[in-house]
C-alpha atoms as a PDB file:
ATOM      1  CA  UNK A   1       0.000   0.000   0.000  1.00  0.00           C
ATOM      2  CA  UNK A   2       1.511   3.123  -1.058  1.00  0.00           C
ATOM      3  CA  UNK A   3       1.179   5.982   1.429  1.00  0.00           C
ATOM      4  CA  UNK A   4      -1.092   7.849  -0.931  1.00  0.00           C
ATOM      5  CA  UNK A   5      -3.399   5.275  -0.407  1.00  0.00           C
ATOM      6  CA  UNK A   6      -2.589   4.964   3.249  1.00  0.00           C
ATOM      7  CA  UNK A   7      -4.015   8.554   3.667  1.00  0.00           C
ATOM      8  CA  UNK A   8      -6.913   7.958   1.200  1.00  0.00           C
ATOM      9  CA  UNK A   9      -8.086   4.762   3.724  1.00  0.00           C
ATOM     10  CA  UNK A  10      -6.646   7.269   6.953  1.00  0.00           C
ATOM     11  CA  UNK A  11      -9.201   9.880   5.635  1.00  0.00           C
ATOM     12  CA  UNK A  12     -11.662   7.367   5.264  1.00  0.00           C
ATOM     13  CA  UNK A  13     -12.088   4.615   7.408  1.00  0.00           C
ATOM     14  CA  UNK A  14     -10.309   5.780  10.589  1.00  0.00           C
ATOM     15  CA  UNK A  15     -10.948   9.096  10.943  1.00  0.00           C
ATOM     16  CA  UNK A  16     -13.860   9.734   8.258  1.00  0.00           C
ATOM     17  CA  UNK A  17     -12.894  13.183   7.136  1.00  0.00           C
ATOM     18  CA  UNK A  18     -13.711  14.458   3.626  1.00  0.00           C
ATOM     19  CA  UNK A  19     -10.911  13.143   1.021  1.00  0.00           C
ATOM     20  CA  UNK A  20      -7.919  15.824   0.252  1.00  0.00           C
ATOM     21  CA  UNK A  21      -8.568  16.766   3.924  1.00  0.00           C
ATOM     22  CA  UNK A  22      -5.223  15.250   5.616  1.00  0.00           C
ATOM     23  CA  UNK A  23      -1.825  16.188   5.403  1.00  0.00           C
ATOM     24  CA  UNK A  24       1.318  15.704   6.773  1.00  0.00           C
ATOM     25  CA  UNK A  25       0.637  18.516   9.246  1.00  0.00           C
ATOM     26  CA  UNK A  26      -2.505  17.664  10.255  1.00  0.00           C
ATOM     27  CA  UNK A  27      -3.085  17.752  14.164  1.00  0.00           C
ATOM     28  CA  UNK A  28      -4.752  14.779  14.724  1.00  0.00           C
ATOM     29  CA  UNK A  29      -6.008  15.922  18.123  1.00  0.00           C
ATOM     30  CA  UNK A  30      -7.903  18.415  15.998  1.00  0.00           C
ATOM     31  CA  UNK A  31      -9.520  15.648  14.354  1.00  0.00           C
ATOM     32  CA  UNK A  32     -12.971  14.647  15.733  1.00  0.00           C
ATOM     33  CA  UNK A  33     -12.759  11.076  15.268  1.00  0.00           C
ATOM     34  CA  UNK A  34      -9.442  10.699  16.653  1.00  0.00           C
ATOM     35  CA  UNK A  35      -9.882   8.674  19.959  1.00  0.00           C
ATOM     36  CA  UNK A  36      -9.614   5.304  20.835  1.00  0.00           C
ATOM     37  CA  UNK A  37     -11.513   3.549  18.103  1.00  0.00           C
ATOM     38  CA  UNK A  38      -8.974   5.338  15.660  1.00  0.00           C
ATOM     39  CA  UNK A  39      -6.444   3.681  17.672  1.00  0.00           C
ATOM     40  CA  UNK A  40      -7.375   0.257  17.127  1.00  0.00           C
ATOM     41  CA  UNK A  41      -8.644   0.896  13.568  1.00  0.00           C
ATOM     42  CA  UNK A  42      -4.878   2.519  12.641  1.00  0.00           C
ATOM     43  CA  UNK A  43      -3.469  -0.448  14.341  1.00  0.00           C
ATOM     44  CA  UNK A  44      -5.465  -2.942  12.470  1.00  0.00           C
ATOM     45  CA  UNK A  45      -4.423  -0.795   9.015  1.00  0.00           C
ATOM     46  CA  UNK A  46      -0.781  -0.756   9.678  1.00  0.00           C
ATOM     47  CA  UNK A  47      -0.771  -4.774  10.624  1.00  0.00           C
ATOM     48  CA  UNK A  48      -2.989  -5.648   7.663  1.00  0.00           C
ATOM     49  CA  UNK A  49      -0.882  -3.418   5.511  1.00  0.00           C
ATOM     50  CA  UNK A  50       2.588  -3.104   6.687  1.00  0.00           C
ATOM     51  CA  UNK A  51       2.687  -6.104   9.288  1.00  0.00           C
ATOM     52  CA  UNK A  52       3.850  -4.011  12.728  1.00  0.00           C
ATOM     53  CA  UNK A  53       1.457  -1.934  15.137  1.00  0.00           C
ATOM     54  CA  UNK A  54       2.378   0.932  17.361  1.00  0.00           C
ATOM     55  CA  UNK A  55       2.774   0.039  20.987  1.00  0.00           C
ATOM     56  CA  UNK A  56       0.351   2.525  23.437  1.00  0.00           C
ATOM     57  CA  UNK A  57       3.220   4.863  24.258  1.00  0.00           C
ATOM     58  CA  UNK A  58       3.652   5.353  20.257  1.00  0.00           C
ATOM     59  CA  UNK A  59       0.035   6.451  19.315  1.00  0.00           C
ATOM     60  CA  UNK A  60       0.251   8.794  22.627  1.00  0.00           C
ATOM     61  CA  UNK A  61       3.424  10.065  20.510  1.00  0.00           C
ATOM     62  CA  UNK A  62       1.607  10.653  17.546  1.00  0.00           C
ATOM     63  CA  UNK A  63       0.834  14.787  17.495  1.00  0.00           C
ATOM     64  CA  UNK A  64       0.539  14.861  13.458  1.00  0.00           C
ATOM     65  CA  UNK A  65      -0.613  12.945  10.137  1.00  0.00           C
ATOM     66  CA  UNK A  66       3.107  12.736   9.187  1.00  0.00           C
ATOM     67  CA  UNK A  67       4.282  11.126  12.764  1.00  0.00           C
ATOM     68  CA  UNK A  68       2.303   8.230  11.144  1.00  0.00           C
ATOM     69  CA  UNK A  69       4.152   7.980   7.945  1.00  0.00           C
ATOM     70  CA  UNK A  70       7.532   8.658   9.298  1.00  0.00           C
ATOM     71  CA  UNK A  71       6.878   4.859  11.225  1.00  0.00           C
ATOM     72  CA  UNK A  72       5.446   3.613   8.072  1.00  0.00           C
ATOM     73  CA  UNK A  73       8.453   4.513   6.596  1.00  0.00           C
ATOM     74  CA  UNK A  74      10.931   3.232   9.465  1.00  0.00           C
ATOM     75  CA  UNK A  75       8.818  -0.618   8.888  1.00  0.00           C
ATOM     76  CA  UNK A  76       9.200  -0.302   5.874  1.00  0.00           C
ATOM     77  CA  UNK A  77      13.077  -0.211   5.430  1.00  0.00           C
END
C-alpha cells in the first residue's frame, strides 16, 4: 500500500474526514474522530498493511498525520 493510499483509507475509514482533507501537518487531536476507536482501527491498518502496530506509548506520541508515515516509513526499510 503506497502511502497515498494509506491517507486515502486514513481519511476514510479511521478518521472519516472528507478526502484531500489530511496532510502531513494535520493535528490529529484536531480531528474529531481521533480517539480510541482510531487507535485500534490505525493499528489494524498498519498490521494488515505493513505487518507491525504501534505500541500505546507510540500512538500517545503521535501529534501529526506525518508522525504516522515517518513509522510507516521506518517498517518499511
Amino acid at each position: 500500500m503506497t502511502i497515498e493510499n494509506f491517507k486515502a483509507v486514513f481519511e476514510t475509514d479511521i478518521v472519516m474526514v472528507e478526502p484531500g482533507n489530511i496532510n502531513k501537518d494535520t493535528e490529529l487531536q484536531e480531528l474529531a474522530d481521533w480517539d480510541s476507536m482510531a487507535y485500534i482501527s490505525l493499528n489494524a491498518c498498519l498490521d494488515e498493511n505493513y505487518g507491525f502496530t504501534l505500541t500505546a506509548i507510540e500512538l500517545q506520541g503521535l501529534k501529526v498525520f506525518g508522525d504516522i508515515v515517518e513509522h510507516i516509513m521506518k517498517h518499511s526499510s
